[in-house]
PDB file of N, CA and C in Angstrom:
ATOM      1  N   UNK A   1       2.363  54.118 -11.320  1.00  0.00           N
ATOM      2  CA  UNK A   1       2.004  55.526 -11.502  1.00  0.00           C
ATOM      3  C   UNK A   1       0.599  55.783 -10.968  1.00  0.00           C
ATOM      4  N   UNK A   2      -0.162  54.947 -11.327  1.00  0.00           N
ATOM      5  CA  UNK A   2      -1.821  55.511 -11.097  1.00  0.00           C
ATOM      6  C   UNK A   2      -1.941  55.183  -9.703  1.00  0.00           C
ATOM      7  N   UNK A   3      -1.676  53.866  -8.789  1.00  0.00           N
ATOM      8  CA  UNK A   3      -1.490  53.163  -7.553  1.00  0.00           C
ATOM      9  C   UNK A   3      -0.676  54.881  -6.917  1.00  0.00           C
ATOM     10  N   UNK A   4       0.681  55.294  -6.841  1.00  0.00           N
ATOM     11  CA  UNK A   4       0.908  56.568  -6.079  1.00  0.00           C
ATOM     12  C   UNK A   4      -0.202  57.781  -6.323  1.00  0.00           C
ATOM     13  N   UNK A   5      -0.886  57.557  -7.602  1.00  0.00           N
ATOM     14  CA  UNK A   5      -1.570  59.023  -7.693  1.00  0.00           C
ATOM     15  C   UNK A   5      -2.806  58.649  -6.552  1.00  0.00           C
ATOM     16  N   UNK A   6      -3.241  57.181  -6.708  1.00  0.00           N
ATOM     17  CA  UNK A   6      -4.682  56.811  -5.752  1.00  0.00           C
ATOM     18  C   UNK A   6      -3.971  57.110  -4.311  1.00  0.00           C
ATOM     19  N   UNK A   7      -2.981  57.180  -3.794  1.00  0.00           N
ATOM     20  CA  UNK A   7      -2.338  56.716  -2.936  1.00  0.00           C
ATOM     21  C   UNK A   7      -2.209  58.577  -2.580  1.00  0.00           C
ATOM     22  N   UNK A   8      -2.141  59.355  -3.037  1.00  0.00           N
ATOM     23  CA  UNK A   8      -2.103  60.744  -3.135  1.00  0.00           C
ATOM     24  C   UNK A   8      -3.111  61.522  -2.759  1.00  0.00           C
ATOM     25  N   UNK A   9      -4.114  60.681  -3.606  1.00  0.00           N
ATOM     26  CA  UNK A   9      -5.605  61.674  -3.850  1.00  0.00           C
ATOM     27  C   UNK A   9      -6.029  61.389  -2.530  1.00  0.00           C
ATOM     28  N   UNK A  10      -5.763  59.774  -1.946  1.00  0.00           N
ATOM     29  CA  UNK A  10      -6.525  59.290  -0.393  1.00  0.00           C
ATOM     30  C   UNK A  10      -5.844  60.198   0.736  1.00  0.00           C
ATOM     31  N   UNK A  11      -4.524  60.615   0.527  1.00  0.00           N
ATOM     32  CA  UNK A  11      -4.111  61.695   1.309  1.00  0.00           C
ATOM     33  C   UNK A  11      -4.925  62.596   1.635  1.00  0.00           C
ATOM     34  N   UNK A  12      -5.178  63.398   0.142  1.00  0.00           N
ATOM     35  CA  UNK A  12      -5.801  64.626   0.600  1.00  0.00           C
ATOM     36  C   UNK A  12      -6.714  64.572   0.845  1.00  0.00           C
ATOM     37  N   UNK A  13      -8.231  63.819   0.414  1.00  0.00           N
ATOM     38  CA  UNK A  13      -9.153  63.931   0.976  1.00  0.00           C
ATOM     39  C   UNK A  13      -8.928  63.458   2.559  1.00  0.00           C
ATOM     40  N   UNK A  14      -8.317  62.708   2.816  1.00  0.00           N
ATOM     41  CA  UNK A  14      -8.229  62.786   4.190  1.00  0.00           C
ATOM     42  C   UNK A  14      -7.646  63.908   5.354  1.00  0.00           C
ATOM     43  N   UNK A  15      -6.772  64.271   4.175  1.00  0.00           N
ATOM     44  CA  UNK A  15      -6.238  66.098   5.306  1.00  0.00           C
ATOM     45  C   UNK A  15      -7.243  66.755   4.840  1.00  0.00           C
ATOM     46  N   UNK A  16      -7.877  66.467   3.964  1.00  0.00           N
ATOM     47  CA  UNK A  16      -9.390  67.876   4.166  1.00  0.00           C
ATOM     48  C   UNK A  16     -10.121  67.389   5.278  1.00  0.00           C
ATOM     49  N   UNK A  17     -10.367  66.536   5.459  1.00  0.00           N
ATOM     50  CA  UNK A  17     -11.390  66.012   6.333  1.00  0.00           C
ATOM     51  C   UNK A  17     -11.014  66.033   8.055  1.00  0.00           C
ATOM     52  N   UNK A  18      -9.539  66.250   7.469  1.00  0.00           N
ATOM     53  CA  UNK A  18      -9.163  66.160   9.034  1.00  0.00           C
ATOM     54  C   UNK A  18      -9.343  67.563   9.467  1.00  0.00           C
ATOM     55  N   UNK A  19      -9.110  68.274   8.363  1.00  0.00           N
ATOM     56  CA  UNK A  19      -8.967  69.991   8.605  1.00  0.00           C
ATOM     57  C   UNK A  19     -10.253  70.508   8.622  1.00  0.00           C
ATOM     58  N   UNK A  20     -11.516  69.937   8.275  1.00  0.00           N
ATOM     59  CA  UNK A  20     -12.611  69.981   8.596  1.00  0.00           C
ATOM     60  C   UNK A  20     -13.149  70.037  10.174  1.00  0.00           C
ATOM     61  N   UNK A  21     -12.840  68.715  10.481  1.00  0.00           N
ATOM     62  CA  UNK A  21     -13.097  68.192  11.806  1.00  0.00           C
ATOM     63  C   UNK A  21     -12.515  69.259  12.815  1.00  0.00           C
ATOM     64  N   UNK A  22     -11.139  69.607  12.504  1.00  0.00           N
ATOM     65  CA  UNK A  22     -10.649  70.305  13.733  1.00  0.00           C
ATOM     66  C   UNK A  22     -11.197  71.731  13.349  1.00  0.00           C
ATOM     67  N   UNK A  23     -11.437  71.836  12.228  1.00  0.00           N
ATOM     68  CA  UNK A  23     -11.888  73.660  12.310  1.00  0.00           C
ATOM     69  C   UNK A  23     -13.466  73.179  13.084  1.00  0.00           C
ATOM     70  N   UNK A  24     -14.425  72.435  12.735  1.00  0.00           N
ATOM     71  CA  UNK A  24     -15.553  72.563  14.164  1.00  0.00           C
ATOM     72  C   UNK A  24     -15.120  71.956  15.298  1.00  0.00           C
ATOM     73  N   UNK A  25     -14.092  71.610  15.673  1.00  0.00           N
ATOM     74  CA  UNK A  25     -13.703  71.636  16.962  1.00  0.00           C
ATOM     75  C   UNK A  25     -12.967  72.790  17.188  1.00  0.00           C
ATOM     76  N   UNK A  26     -12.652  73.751  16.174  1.00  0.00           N
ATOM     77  CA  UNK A  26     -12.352  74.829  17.006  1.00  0.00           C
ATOM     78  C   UNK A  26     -10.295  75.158  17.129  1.00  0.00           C
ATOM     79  N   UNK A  27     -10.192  73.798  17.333  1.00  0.00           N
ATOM     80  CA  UNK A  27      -8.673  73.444  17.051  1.00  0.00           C
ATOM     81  C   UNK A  27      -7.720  74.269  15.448  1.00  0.00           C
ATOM     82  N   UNK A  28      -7.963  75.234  15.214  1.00  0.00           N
ATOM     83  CA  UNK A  28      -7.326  75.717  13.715  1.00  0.00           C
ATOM     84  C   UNK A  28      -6.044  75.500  13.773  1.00  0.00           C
ATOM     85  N   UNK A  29      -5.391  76.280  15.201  1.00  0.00           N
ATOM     86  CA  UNK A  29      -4.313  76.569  14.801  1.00  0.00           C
ATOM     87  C   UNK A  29      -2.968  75.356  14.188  1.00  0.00           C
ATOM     88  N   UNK A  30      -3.785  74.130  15.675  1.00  0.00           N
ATOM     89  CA  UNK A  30      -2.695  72.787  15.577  1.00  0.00           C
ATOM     90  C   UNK A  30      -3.431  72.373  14.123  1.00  0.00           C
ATOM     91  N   UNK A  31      -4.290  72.317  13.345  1.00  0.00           N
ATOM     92  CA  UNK A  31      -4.398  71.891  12.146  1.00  0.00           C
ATOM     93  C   UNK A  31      -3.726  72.123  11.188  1.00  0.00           C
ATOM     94  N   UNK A  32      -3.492  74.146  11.382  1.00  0.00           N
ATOM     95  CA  UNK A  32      -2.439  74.282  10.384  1.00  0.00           C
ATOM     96  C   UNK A  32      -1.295  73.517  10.756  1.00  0.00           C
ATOM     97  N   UNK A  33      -0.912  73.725  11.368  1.00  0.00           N
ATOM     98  CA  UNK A  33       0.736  73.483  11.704  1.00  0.00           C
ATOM     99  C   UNK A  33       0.474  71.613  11.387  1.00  0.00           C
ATOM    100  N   UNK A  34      -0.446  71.092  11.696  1.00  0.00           N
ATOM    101  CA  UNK A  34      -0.209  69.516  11.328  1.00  0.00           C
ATOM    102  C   UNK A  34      -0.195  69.420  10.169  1.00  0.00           C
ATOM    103  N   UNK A  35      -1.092  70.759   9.292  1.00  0.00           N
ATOM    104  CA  UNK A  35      -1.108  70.781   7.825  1.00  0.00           C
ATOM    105  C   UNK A  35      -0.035  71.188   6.793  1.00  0.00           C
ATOM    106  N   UNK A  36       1.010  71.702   7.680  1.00  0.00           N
ATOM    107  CA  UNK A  36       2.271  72.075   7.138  1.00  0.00           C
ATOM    108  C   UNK A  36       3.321  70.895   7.178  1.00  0.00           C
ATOM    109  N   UNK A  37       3.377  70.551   7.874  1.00  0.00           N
ATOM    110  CA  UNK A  37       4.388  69.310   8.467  1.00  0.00           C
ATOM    111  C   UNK A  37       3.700  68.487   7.702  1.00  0.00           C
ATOM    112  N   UNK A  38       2.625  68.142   7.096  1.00  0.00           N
ATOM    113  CA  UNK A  38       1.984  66.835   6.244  1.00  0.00           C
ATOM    114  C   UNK A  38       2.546  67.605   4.935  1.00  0.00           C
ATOM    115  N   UNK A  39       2.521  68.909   4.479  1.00  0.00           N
ATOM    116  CA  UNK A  39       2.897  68.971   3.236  1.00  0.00           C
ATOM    117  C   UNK A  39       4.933  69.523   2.948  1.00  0.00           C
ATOM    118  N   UNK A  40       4.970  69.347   4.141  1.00  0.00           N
ATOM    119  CA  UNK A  40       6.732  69.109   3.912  1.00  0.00           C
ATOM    120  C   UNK A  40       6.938  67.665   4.000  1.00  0.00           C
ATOM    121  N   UNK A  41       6.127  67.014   4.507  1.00  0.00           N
ATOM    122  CA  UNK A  41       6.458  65.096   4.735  1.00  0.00           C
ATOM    123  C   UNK A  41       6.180  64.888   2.913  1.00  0.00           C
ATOM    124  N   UNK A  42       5.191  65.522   2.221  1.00  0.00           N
ATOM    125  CA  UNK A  42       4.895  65.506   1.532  1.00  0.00           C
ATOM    126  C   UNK A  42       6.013  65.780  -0.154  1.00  0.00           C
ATOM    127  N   UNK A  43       6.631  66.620   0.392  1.00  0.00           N
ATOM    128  CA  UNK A  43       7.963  67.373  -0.597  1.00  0.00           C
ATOM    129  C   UNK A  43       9.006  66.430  -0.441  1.00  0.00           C
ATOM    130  N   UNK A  44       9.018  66.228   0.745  1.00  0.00           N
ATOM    131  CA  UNK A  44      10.058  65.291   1.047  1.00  0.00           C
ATOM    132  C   UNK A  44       9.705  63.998  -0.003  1.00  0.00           C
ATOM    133  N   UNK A  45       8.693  63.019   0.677  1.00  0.00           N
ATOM    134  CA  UNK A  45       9.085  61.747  -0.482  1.00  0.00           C
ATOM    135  C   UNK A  45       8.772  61.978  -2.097  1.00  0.00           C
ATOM    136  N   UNK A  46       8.228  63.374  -2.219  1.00  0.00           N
ATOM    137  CA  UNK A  46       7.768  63.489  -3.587  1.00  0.00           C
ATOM    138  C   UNK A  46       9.360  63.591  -4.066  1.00  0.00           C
ATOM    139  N   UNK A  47      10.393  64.101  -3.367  1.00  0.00           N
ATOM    140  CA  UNK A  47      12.145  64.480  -3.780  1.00  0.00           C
ATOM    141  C   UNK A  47      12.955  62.865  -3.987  1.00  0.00           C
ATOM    142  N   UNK A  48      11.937  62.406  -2.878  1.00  0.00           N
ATOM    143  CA  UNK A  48      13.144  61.027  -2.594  1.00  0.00           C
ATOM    144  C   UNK A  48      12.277  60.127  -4.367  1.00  0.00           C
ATOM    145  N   UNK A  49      11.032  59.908  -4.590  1.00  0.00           N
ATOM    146  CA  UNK A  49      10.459  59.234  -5.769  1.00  0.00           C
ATOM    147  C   UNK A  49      11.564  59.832  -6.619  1.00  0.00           C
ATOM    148  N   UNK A  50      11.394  61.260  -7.210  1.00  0.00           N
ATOM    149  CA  UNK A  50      11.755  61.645  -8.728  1.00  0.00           C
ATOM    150  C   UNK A  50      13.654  61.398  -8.050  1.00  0.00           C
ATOM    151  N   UNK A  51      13.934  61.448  -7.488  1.00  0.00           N
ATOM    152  CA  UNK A  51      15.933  61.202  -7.114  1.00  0.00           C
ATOM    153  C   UNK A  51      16.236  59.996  -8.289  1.00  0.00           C
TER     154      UNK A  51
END
């Protein structure tokens, strides 16, 4: 339980950081869209765990 939540939290700070980086590069739009597709990858195994 705590190992997936650490395993969670390292996610997001890392999609913030990524969504950081590309907003001063200027890049928004492909961030969102990488940021959507990370949080449907996201729904997805959160469906396949609780199954």
């Amino acid at each position: 339980m705590s190992r997936r939540f650490i395993g969670k939290t390292a996610a997001i700070v890392s999609s913030v950081s990524a969504r950081r980086s590309m907003a001063e590069t200027g890049d928004v739009v492909t961030g969102q869209n990488s940021l959507i597709g990370l949080k449907a990858g996201f729904q997805r195994r959160i469906g396949h765990d609780f199954r």
